[in-house]
Protein backbone atom coordinates (compact mmCIF):
# COMPACT_ATOMS: atom_id res chain seq x y z
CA UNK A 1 0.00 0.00 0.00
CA UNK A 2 1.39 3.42 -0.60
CA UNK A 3 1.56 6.53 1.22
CA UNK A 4 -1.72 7.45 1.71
CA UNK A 5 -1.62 10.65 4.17
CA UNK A 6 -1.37 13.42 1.82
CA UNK A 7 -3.84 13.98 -1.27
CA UNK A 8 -0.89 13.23 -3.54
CA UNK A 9 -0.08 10.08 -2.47
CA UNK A 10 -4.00 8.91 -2.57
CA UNK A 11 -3.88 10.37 -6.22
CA UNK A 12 -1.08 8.61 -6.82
CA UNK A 13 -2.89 5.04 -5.27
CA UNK A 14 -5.86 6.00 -7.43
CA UNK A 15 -4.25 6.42 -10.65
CA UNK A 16 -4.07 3.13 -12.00
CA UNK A 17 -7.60 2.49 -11.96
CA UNK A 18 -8.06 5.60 -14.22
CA UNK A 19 -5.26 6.31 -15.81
CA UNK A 20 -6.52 4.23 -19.22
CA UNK A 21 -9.86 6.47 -19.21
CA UNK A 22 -8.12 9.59 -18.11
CA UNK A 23 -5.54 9.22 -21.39
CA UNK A 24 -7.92 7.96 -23.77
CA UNK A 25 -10.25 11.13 -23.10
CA UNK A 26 -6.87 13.47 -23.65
CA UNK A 27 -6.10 11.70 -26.78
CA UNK A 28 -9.73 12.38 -28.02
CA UNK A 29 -9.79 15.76 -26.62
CA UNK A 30 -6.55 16.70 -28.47
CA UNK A 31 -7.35 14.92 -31.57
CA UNK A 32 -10.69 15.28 -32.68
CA UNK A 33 -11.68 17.96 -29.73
CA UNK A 34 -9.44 20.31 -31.01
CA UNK A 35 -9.76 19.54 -35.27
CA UNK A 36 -9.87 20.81 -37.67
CA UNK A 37 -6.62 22.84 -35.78
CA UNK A 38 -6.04 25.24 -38.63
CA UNK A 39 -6.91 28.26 -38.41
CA UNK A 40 -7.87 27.95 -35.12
CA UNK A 41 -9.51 25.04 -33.34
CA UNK A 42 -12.89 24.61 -33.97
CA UNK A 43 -14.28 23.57 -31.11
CA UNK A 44 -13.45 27.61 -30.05
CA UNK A 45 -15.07 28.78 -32.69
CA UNK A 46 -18.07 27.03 -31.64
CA UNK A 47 -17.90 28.49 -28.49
CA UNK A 48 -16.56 32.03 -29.50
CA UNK A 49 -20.32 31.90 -31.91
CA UNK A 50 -22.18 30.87 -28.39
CA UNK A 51 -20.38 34.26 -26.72
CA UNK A 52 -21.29 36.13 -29.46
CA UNK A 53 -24.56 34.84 -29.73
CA UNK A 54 -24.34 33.85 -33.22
CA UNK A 55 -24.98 29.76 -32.73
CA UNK A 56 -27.87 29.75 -34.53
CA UNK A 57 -27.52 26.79 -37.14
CA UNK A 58 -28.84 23.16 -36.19
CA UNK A 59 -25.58 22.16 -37.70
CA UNK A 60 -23.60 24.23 -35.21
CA UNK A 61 -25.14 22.84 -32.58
CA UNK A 62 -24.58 19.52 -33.63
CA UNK A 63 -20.92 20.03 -34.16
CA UNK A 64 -20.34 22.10 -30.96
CA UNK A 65 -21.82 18.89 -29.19
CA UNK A 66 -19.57 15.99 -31.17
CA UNK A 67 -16.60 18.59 -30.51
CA UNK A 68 -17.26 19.07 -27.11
CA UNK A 69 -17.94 16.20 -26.04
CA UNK A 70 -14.44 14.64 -26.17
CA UNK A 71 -13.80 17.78 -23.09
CA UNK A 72 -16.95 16.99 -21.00
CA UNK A 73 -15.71 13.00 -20.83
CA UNK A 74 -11.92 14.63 -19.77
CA UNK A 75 -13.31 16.81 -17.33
CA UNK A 76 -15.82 14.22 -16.01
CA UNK A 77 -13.33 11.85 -15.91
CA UNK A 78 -10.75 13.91 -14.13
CA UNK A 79 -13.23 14.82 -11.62
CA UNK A 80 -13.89 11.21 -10.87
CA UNK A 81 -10.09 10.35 -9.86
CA UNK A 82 -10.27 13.50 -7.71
CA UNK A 83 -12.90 12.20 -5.97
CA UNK A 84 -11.63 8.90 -5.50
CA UNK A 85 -8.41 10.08 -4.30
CA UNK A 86 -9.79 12.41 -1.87
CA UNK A 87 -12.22 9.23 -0.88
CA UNK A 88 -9.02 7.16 -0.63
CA UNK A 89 -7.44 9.84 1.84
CA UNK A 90 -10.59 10.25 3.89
CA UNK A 91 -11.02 6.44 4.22
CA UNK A 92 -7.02 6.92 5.16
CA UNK A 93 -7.78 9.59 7.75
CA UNK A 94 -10.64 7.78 9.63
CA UNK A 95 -8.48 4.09 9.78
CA UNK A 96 -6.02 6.65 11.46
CA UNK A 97 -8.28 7.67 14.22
């Protein structure tokens, strides 16, 4: 068992069981999150046409949400091995007491 008394070492505990989801939604978000990458990536221009209110196309939409969607599974997948490696140093902290 690691070192499990600082959030670091519970992230570090944690991160094989999501390291394989955690990369695979990177790749994805860096791949076809961010193309077509020339001139700029299109995913921002998606959301620059949301800011400037200009999302108006069905089409849009629909590529804003197969662009996206690549991010949402990175963050939502990032924020599940945060919470399992604060869980792990909870669970830690309360054997300790």
């Amino acid at each position: 068992m690691l070192n499990t008394t600082s959030l670091r070492g519970a992230l570090t505990e944690a991160w094989p069981d999501h390291k394989g989801r955690l990369q695979a939604a990177l790749l994805a978000s860096l791949t076809l999150g961010l193309a077509p990458y020339y001139p700029h990536a299109h995913v921002w221009k998606q959301l620059m046409n949301i800011a400037h209110g200009t999302l108006t196309e069905p089409i849009d939409m629909f590529d804003l949400a197969l662009h996206g969607a690549p991010w949402v599974a990175l963050f939502f997948f990032l924020g599940l091995f945060l919470r399992d490696g604060a869980g792990r140093l909870g669970a830690h902290r309360l054997q300790q007491q």
